[in-house]
Protein backbone atom coordinates (compact mmCIF):
# COMPACT_ATOMS: atom_id res chain seq x y z
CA UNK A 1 9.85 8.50 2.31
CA UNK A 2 12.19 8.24 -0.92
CA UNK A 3 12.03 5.04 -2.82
CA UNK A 4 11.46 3.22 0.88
CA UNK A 5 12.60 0.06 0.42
CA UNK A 6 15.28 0.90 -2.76
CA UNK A 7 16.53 3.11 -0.19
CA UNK A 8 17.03 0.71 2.71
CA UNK A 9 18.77 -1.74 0.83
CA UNK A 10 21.34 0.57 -0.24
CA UNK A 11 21.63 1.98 3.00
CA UNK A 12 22.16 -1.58 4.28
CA UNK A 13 24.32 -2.41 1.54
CA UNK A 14 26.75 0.58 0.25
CA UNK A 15 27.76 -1.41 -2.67
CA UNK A 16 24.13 -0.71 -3.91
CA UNK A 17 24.51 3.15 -4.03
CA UNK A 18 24.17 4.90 -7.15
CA UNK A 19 23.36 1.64 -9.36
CA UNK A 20 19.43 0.82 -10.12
CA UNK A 21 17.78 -1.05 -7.46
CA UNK A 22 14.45 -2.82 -8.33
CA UNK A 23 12.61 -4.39 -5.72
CA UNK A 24 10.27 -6.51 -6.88
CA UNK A 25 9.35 -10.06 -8.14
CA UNK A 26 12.27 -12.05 -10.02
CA UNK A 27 12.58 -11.03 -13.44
CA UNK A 28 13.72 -14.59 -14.66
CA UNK A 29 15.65 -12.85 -17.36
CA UNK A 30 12.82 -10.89 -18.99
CA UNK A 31 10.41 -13.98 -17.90
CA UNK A 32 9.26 -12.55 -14.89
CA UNK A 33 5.74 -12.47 -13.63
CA UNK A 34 5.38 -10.11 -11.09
CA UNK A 35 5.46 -6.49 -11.01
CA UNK A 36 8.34 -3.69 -9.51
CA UNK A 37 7.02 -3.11 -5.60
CA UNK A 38 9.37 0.28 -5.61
CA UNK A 39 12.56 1.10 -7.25
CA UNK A 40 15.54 3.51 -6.74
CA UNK A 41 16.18 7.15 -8.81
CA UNK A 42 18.84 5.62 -10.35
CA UNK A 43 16.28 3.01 -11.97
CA UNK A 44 13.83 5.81 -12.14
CA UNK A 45 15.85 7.06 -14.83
CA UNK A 46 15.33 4.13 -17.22
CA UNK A 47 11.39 4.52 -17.19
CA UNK A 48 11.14 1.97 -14.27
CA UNK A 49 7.82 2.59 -11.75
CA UNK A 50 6.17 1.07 -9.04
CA UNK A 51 3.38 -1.16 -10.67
CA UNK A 52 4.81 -2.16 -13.72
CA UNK A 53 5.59 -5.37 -15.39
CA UNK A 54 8.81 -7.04 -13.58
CA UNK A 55 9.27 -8.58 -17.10
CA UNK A 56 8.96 -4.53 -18.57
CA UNK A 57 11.19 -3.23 -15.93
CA UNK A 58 13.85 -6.19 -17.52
CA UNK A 59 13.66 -4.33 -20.89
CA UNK A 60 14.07 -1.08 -19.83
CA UNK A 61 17.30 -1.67 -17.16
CA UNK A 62 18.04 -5.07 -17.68
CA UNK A 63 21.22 -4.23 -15.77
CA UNK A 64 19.63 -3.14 -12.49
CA UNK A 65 20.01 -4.78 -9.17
CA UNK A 66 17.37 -6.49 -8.68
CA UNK A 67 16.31 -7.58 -5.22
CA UNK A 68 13.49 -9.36 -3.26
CA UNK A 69 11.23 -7.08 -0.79
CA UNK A 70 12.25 -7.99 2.87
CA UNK A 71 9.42 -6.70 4.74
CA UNK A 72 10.05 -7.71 8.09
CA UNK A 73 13.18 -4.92 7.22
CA UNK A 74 11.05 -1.82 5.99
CA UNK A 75 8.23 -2.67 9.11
CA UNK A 76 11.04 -2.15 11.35
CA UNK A 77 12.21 1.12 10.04
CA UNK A 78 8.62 2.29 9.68
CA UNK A 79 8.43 1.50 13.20
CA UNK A 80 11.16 3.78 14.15
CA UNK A 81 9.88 6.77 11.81
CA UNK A 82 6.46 6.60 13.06
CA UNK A 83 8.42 6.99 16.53
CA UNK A 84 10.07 9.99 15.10
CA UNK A 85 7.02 11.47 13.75
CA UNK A 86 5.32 11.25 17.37
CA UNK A 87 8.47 13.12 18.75
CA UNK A 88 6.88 16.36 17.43
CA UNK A 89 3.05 15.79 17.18
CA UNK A 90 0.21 13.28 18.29
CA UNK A 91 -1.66 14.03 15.37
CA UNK A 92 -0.44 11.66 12.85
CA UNK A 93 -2.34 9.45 10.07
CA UNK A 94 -0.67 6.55 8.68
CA UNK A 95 -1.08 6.62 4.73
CA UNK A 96 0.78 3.36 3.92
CA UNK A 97 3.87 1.82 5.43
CA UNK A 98 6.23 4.86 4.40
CA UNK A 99 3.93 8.20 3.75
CA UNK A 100 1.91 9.56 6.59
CA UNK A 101 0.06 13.59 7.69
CA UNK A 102 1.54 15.16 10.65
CA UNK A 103 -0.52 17.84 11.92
CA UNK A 104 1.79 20.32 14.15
CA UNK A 105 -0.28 23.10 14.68
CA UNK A 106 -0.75 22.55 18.12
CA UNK A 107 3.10 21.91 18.67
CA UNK A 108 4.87 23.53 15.71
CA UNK A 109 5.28 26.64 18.59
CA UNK A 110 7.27 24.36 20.81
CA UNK A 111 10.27 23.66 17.57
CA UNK A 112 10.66 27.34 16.46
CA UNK A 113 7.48 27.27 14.11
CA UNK A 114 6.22 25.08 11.45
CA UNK A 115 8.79 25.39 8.71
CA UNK A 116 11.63 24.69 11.13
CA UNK A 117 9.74 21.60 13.08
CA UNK A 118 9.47 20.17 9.74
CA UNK A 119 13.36 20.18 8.90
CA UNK A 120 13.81 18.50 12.43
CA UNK A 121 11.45 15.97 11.46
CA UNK A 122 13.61 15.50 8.33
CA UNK A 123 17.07 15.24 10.48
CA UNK A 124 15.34 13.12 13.18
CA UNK A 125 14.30 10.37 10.82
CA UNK A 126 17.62 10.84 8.99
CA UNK A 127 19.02 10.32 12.68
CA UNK A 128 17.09 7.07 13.59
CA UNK A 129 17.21 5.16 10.40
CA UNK A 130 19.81 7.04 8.03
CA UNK A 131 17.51 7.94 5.07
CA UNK A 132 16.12 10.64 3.77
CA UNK A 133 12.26 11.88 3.60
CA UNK A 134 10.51 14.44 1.30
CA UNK A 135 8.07 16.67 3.49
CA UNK A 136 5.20 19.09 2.49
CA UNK A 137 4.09 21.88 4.48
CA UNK A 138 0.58 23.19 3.56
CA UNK A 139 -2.54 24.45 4.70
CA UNK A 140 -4.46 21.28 3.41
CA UNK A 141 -3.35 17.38 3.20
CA UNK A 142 -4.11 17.27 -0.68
CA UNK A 143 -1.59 20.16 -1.02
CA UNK A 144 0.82 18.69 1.49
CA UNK A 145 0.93 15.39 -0.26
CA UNK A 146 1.35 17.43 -3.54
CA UNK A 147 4.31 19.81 -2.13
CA UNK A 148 5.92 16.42 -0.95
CA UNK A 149 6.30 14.68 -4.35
CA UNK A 150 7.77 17.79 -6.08
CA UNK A 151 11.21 17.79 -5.00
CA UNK A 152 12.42 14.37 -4.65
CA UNK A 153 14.81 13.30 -2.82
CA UNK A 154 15.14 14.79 0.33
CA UNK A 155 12.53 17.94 -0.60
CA UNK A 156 11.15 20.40 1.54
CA UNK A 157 8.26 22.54 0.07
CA UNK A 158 6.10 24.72 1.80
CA UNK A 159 2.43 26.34 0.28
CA UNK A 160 1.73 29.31 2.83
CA UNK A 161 -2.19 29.72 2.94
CA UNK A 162 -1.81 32.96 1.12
CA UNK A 163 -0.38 31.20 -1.91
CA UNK A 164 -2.42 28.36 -2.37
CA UNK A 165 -4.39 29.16 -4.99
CA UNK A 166 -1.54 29.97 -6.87
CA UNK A 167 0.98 26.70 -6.02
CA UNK A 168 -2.17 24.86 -7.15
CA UNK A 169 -2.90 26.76 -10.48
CA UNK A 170 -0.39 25.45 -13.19
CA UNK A 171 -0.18 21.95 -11.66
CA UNK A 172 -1.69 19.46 -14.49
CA UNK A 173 -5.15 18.20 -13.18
CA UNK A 174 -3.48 14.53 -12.90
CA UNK A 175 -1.90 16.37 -9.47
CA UNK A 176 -5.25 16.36 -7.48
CA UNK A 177 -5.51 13.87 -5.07
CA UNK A 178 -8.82 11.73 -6.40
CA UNK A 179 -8.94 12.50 -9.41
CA UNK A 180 -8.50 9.50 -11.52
CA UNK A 181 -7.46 8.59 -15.37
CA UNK A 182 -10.44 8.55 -16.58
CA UNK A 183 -11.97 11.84 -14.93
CA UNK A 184 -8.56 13.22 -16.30
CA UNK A 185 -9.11 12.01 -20.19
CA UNK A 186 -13.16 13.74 -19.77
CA UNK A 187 -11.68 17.01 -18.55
CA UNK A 188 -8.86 16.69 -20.97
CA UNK A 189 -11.26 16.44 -23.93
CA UNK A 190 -12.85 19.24 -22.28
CA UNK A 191 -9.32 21.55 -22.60
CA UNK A 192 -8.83 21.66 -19.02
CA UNK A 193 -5.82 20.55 -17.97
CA UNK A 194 -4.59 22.35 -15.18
CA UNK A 195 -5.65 22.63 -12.00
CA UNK A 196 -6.43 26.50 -12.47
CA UNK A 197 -8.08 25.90 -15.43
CA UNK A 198 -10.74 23.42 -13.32
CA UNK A 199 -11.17 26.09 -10.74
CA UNK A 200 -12.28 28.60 -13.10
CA UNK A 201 -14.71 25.99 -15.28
CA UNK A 202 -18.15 26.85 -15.10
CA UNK A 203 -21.03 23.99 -14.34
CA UNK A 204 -21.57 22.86 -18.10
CA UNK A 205 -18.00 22.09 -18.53
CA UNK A 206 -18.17 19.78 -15.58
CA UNK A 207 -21.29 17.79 -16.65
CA UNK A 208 -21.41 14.29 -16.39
CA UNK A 209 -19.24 14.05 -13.46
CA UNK A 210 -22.28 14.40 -11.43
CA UNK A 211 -21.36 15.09 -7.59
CA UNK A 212 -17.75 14.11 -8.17
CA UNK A 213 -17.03 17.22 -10.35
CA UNK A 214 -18.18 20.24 -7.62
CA UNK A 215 -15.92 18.55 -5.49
CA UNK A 216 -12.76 17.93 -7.50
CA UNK A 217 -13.48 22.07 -8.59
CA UNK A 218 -13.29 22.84 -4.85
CA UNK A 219 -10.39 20.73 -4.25
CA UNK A 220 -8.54 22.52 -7.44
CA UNK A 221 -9.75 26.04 -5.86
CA UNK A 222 -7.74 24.71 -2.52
CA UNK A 223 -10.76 24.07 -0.77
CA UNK A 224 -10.11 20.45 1.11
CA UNK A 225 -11.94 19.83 4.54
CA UNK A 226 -10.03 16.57 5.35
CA UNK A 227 -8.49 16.56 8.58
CA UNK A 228 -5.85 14.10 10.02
CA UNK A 229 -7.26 11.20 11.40
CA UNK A 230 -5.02 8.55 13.64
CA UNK A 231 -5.91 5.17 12.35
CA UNK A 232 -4.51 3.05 14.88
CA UNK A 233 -3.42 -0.67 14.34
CA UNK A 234 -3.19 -2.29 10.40
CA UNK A 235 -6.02 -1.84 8.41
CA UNK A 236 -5.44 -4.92 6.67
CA UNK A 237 -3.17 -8.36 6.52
CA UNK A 238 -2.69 -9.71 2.70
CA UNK A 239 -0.88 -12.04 0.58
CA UNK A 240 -0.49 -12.52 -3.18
CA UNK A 241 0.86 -15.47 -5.28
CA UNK A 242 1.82 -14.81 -8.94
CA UNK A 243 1.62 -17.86 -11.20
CA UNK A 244 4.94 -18.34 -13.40
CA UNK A 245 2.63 -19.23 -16.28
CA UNK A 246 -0.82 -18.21 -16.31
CA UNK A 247 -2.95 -21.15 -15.35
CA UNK A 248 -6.39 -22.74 -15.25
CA UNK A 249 -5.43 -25.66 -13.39
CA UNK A 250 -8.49 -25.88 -10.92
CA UNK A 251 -6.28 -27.87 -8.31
CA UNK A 252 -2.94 -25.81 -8.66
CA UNK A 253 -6.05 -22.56 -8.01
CA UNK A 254 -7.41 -24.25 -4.93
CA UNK A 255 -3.42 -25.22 -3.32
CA UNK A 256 -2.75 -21.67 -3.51
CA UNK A 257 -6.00 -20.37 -2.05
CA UNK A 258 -5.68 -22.40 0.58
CA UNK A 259 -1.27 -21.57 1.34
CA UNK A 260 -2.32 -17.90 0.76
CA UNK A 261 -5.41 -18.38 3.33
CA UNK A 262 -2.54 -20.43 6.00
CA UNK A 263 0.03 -17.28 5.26
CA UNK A 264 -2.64 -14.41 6.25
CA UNK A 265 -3.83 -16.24 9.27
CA UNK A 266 -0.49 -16.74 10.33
CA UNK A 267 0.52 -13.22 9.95
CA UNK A 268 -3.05 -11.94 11.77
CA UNK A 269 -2.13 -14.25 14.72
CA UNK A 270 1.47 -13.01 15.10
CA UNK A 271 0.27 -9.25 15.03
CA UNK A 272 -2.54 -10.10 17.13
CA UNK A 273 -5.26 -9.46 15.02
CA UNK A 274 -8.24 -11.05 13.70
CA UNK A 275 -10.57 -9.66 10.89
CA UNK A 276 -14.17 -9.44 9.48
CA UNK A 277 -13.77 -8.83 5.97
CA UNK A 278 -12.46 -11.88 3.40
CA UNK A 279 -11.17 -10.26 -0.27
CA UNK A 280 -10.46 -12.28 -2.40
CA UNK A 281 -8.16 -10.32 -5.39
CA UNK A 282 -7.88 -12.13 -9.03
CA UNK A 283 -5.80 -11.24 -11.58
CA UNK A 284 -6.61 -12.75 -15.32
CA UNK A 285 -4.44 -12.55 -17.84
CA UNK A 286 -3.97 -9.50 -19.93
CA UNK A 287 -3.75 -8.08 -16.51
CA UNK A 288 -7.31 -7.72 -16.08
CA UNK A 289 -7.89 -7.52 -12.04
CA UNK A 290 -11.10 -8.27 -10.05
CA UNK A 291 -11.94 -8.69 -6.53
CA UNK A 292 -14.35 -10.06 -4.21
CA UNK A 293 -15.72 -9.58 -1.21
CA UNK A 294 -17.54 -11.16 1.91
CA UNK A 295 -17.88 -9.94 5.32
CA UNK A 296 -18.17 -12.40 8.31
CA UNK A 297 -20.63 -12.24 10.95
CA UNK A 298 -17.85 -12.68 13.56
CA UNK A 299 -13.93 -11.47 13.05
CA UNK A 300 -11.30 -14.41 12.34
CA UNK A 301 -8.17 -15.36 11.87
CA UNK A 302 -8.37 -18.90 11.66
CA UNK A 303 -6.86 -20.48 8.44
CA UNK A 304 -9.42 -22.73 7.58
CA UNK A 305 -12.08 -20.33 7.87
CA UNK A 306 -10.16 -17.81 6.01
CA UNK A 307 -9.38 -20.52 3.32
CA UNK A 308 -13.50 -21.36 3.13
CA UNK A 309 -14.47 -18.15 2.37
CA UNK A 310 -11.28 -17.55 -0.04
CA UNK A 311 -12.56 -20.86 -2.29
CA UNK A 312 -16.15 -19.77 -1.89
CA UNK A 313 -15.64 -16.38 -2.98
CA UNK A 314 -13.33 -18.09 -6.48
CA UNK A 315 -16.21 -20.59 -7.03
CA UNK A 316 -18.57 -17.67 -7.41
CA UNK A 317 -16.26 -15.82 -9.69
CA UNK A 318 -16.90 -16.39 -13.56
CA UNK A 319 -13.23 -15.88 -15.46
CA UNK A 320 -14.85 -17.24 -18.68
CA UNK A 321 -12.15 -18.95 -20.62
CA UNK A 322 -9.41 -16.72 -19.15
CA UNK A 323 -6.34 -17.92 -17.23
CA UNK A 324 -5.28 -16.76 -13.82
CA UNK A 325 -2.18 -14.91 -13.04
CA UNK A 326 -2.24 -14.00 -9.82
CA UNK A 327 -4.35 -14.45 -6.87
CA UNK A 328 -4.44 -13.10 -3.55
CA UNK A 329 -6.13 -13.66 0.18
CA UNK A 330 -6.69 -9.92 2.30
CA UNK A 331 -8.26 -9.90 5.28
CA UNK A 332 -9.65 -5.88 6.42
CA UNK A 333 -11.78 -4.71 9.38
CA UNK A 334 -9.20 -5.77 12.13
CA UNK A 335 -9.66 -5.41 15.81
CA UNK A 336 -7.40 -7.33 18.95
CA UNK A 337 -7.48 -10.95 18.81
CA UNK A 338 -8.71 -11.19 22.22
CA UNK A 339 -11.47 -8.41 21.75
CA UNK A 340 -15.00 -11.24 22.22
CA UNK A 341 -17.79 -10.30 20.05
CA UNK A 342 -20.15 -12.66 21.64
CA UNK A 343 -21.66 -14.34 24.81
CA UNK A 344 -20.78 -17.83 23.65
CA UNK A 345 -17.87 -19.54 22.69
CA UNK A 346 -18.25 -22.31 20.57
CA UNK A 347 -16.13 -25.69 20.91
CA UNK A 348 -15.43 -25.47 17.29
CA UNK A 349 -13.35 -22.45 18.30
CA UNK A 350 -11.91 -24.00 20.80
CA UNK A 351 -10.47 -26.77 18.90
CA UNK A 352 -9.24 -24.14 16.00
CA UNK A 353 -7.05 -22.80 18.76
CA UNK A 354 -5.74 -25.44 20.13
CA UNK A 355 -5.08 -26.32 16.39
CA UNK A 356 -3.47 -23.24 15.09
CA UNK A 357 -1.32 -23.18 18.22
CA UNK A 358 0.10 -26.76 18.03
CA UNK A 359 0.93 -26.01 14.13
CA UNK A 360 3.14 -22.19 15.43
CA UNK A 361 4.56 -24.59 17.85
CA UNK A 362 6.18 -26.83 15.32
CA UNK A 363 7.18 -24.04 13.01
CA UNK A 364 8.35 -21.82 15.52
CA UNK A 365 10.96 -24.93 16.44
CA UNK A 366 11.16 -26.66 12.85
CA UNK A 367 10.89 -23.62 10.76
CA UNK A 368 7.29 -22.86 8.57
CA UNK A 369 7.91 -25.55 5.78
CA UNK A 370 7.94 -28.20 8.63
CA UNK A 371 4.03 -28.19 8.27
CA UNK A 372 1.69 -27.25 6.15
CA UNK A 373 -2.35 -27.53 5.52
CA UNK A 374 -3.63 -30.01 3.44
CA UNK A 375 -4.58 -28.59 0.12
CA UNK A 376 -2.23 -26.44 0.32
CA UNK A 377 1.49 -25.18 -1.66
CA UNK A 378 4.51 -25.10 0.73
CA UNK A 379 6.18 -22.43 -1.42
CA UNK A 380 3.73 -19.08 -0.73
């Protein structure tokens, strides 16, 4: 999609067309904390990017709307693109909550071929939620997700298998999909800097890349065996906080563990979900970001458990003398609520539920502030 969620606000809103829309944290004036979650062309055009500094994207367009993310808003029209998508194909893989691979070979035949099943795609989604999309049609997914990004807003490229080698060639190496920064700066160093240029480098010139350098040659010579997988259901549920001053406060630290811990299991519960994996993400100041790990023996999505292994995982993590900025709760390897993973069920369990369901009670009727865990902030 193009600049998702700049793009549904001004869609929603037609005052906000043509101006810069930032969606992000609040800038506070240059103050801010967070960083921009996605931005419009129009901001585009002042330097502003995903990732960066709120308080950066302030300096650079310190006139641009700027707007908190309503996700309940983009889920929704995610929902109805995805619906779109399966329209023309049932082989779809869901990237992120506004990029996804369609496979239509075995349907392209049924819209007039593959070139003109893509622009229906494009007018469908355009149809259903009024924006526009960018679409890629390739051979491979690295070279469809490639073609995509090169003619935004509302591109269409296609790479025909007999001109792959050649869309790929004078692309800069930074194009390949895996091939990070610091891969790019040892290859760079190297003098190759285009894709065709890494096709055509011989074995010594990719030393010290060990396995990862054969395969980022084959990928560059067009040669990319990943197929489109459906991943059904979220992969993960998550929640970050960032501090408005960097802190080492060890009680302000555990409130917001524990609030980010009560927000994740209360989004898991509403999807129906429950997970296995506890990350725990910390970011330092200087912007210097860590995370930790644990997987449980049994899935979860009980708030105090979630907030135990949170505060477990922070005790065990040495920030020196550094301050926190910004901390965050994810929860990964999700299956159905109800799916049992053992014989037993313990009364402890029991008990959580009844727990957890008498709190969404009173919040459901008195609105989420109305109650909150002990230890924990209301404001996350």
């Amino acid at each position: 999609m193009d600049a998702f969620f700049a793009a549904i606000e001004q869609r929603d809103d037609p005052s906000l067309k043509g101006k810069p829309v930032i969606i992000g944290a609040d800038p506070l004036g240059g103050r801010g904390r967070g960083v921009v979650s996605t931005c419009s062309y129009e901001a585009r055009k002042f330097g502003v990017r995903s990732a960066m500094p709120i308080s950066e994207a302030w300096r650079r367009c310190p006139k641009g709307v700027y707007l908190a993310p309503d996700f309940r808003k983009y889920e929704e029209a995610s929902g109805l693109i995805r619906s779109a998508f399966y329209e023309f194909t049932p082989d779809l893989e869901q990237v992120s909550i506004d990029e996804a691979f369609l496979d239509i070979t075995r349907s392209a035949h049924l819209f007039g071929g593959p070139l003109e099943t893509c622009r229906r795609i494009k007018a469908r989604v355009k149809e259903l939620t009024g924006l526009t999309c960018s679409v890629g049609l390739a051979p491979t997914k690295m070279a469809a997700k490639i073609a995509s990004d090169l003619k935004k807003p509302d591109g269409l490229v296609e790479v025909r298998p007999e001109g792959l080698r050649a869309f790929l060639a004078p692309l800069d190496i930074s194009r390949l999909w895996g091939l990070g920064p610091k891969t790019a700066e040892v290859l760079r160093a190297r003098g190759i800097n285009t894709v065709g240029e890494l096709a055509a480098a011989e074995a010594d010139e990719l030393r010290g890349l060990g396995v990862h350098g054969p395969e980022l040659k084959n990928l560059a010579m067009g040669e990319d065996p990943r197929e489109v997988r459906e991943e059904e259901g979220a992969r993960s549920v998550g929640n970050e906080i960032t501090f408005s001053a960097d802190t080492g406060d060890a009680r302000e630290i555990k409130e917001s563990l524990v609030a980010l811990a009560d927000k994740v299991s209360s989004r898991l519960r509403e999807g129906g979900f429950k997970g296995r994996t506890v990350t725990l993400k910390v970011r330092l100041e200087g912007f210097e970001t860590h995370t930790r790990a644990r997987t449980l023996a049994f899935a979860t999505n009980y708030a105090d458990v979630l907030a135990k292994e949170a505060l477990a995982l922070y005790a065990a993590f040495d920030r020196g003398r550094k301050k926190v900025r910004l901390l965050g709760v994810k929860v990964s390897g999700l299956m159905p609520a109800g799916e049992r993973e053992s014989l037993f069920e313990e009364a402890e369990d029991g008990r959580r539920e009844k727990a957890h369901k008498a709190i969404e009670a009173i919040r459901e009727k008195f609105g989420r502030g109305a109650i909150y865990r002990a230890g924990g902030k209301k404001d996350i």
